[in-house]
C-alpha atoms as a PDB file:
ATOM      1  CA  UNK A   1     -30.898   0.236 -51.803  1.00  0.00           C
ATOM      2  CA  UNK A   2     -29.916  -2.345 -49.743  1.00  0.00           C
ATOM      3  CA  UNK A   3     -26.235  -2.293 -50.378  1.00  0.00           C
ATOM      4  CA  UNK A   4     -24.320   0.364 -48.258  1.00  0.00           C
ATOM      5  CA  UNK A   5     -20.888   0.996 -49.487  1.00  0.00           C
ATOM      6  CA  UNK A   6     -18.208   1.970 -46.967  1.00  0.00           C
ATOM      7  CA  UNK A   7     -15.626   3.060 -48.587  1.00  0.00           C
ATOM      8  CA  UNK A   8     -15.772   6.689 -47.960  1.00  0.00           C
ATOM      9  CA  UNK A   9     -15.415   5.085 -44.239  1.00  0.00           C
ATOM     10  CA  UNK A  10     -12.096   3.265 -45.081  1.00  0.00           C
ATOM     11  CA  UNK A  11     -10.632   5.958 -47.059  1.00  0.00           C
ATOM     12  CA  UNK A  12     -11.422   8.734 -43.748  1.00  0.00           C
ATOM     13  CA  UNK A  13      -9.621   5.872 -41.687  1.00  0.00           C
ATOM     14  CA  UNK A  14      -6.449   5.866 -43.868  1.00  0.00           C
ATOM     15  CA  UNK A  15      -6.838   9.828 -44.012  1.00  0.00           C
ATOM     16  CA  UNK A  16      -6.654   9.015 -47.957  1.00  0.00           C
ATOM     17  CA  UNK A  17      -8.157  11.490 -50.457  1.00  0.00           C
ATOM     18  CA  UNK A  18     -10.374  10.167 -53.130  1.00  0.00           C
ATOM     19  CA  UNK A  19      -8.136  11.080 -55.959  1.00  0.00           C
ATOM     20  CA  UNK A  20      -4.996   9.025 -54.135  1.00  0.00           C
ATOM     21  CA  UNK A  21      -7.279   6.236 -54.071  1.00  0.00           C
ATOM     22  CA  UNK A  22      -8.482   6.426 -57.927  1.00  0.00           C
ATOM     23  CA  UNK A  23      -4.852   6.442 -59.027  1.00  0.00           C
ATOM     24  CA  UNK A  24      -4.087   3.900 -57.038  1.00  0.00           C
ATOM     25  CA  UNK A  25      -6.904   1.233 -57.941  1.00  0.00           C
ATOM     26  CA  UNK A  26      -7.252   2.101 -61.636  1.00  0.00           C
ATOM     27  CA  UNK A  27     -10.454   3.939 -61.589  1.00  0.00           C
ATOM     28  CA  UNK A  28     -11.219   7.569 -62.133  1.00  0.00           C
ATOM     29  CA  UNK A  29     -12.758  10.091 -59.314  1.00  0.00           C
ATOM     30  CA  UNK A  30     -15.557  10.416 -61.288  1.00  0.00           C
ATOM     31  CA  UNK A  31     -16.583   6.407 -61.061  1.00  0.00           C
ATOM     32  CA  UNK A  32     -15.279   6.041 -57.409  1.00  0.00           C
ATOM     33  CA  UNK A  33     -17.963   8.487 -56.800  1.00  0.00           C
ATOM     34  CA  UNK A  34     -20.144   6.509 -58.539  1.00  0.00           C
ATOM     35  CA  UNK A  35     -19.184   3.508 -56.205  1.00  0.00           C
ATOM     36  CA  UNK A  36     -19.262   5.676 -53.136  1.00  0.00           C
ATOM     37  CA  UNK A  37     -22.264   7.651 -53.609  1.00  0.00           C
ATOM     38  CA  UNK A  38     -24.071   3.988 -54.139  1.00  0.00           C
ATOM     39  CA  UNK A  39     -25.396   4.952 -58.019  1.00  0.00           C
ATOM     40  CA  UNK A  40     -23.026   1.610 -59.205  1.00  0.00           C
ATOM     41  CA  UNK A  41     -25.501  -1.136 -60.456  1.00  0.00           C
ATOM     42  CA  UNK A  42     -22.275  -4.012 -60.316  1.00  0.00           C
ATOM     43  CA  UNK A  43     -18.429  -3.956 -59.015  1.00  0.00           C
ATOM     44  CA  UNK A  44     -16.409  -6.256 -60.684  1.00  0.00           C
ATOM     45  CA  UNK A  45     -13.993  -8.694 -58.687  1.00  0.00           C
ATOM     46  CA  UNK A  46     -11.280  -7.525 -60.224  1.00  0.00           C
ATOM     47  CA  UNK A  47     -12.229  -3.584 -58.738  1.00  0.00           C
ATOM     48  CA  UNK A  48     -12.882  -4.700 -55.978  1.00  0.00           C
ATOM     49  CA  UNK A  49      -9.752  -7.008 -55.017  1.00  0.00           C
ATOM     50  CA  UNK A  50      -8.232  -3.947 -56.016  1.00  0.00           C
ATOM     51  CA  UNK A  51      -9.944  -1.797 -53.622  1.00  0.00           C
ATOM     52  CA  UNK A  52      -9.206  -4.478 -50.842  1.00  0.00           C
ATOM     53  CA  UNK A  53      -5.945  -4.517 -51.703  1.00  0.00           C
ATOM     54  CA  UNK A  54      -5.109  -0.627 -51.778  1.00  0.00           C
ATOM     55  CA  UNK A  55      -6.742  -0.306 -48.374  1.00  0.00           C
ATOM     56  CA  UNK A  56      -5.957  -3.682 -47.043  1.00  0.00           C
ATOM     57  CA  UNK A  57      -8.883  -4.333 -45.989  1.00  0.00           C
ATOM     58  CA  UNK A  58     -12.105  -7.428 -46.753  1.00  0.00           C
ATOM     59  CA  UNK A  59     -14.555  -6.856 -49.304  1.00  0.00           C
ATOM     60  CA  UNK A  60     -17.033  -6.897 -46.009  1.00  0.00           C
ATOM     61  CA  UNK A  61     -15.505  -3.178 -44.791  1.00  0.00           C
ATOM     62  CA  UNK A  62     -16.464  -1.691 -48.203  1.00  0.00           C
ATOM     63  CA  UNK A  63     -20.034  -3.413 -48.767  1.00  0.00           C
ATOM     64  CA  UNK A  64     -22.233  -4.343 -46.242  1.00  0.00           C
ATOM     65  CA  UNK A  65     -26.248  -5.396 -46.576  1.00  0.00           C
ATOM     66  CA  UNK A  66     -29.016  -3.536 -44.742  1.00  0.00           C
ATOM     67  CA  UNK A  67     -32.491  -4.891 -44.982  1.00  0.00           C
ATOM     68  CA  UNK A  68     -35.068  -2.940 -46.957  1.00  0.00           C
ATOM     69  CA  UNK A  69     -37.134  -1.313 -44.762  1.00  0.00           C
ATOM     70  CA  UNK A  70     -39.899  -0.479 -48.104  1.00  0.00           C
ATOM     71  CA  UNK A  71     -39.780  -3.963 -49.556  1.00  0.00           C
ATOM     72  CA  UNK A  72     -42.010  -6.696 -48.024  1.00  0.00           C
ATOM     73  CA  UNK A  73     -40.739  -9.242 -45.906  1.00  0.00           C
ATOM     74  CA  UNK A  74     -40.169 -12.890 -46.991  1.00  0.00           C
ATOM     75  CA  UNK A  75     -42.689 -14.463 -44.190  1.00  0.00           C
ATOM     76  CA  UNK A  76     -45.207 -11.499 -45.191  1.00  0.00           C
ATOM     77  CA  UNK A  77     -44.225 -12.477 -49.203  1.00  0.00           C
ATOM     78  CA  UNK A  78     -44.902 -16.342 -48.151  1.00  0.00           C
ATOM     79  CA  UNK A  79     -48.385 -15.830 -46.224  1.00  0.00           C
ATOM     80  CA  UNK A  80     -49.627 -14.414 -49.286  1.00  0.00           C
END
């Protein structure tokens, strides 16, 4: 999957436990384990101002894009 999400990173920075965080942004443990074990298929803006706002941080420190190292390459896709 392409999209990492950080937020187990952010929440070990803070020294915040998962549950603290839940309460805090509306969600239970059980979906911000979902969003942190990268099994969410969308985050809505609304979660995830939330999120920024609870750890006061960007939407960029929770989510970041890695290339896929399996899928082909847009040149390689192109050539074809």
């Amino acid at each position: 999957m392409p999209i990492v999400v950080r937020i187990d990173v952010e929440l070990a920075k803070r020294k915040m436990s998962v549950g603290e965080f839940a309460e805090r942004v509306g969600l239970t443990p059980a979906n911000v384990a979902v969003l942190k074990n990268g099994r969410a298929k969308a985050v809505r803006f609304s979660t995830l101002e939330a999120m920024c706002r609870v750890l006061e941080c960007q939407p960029g420190d929770l989510l970041e894009w890695v290339e896929d190292s399996h899928a082909p390459s847009a040149a390689h896709e192109a050539s074809r």
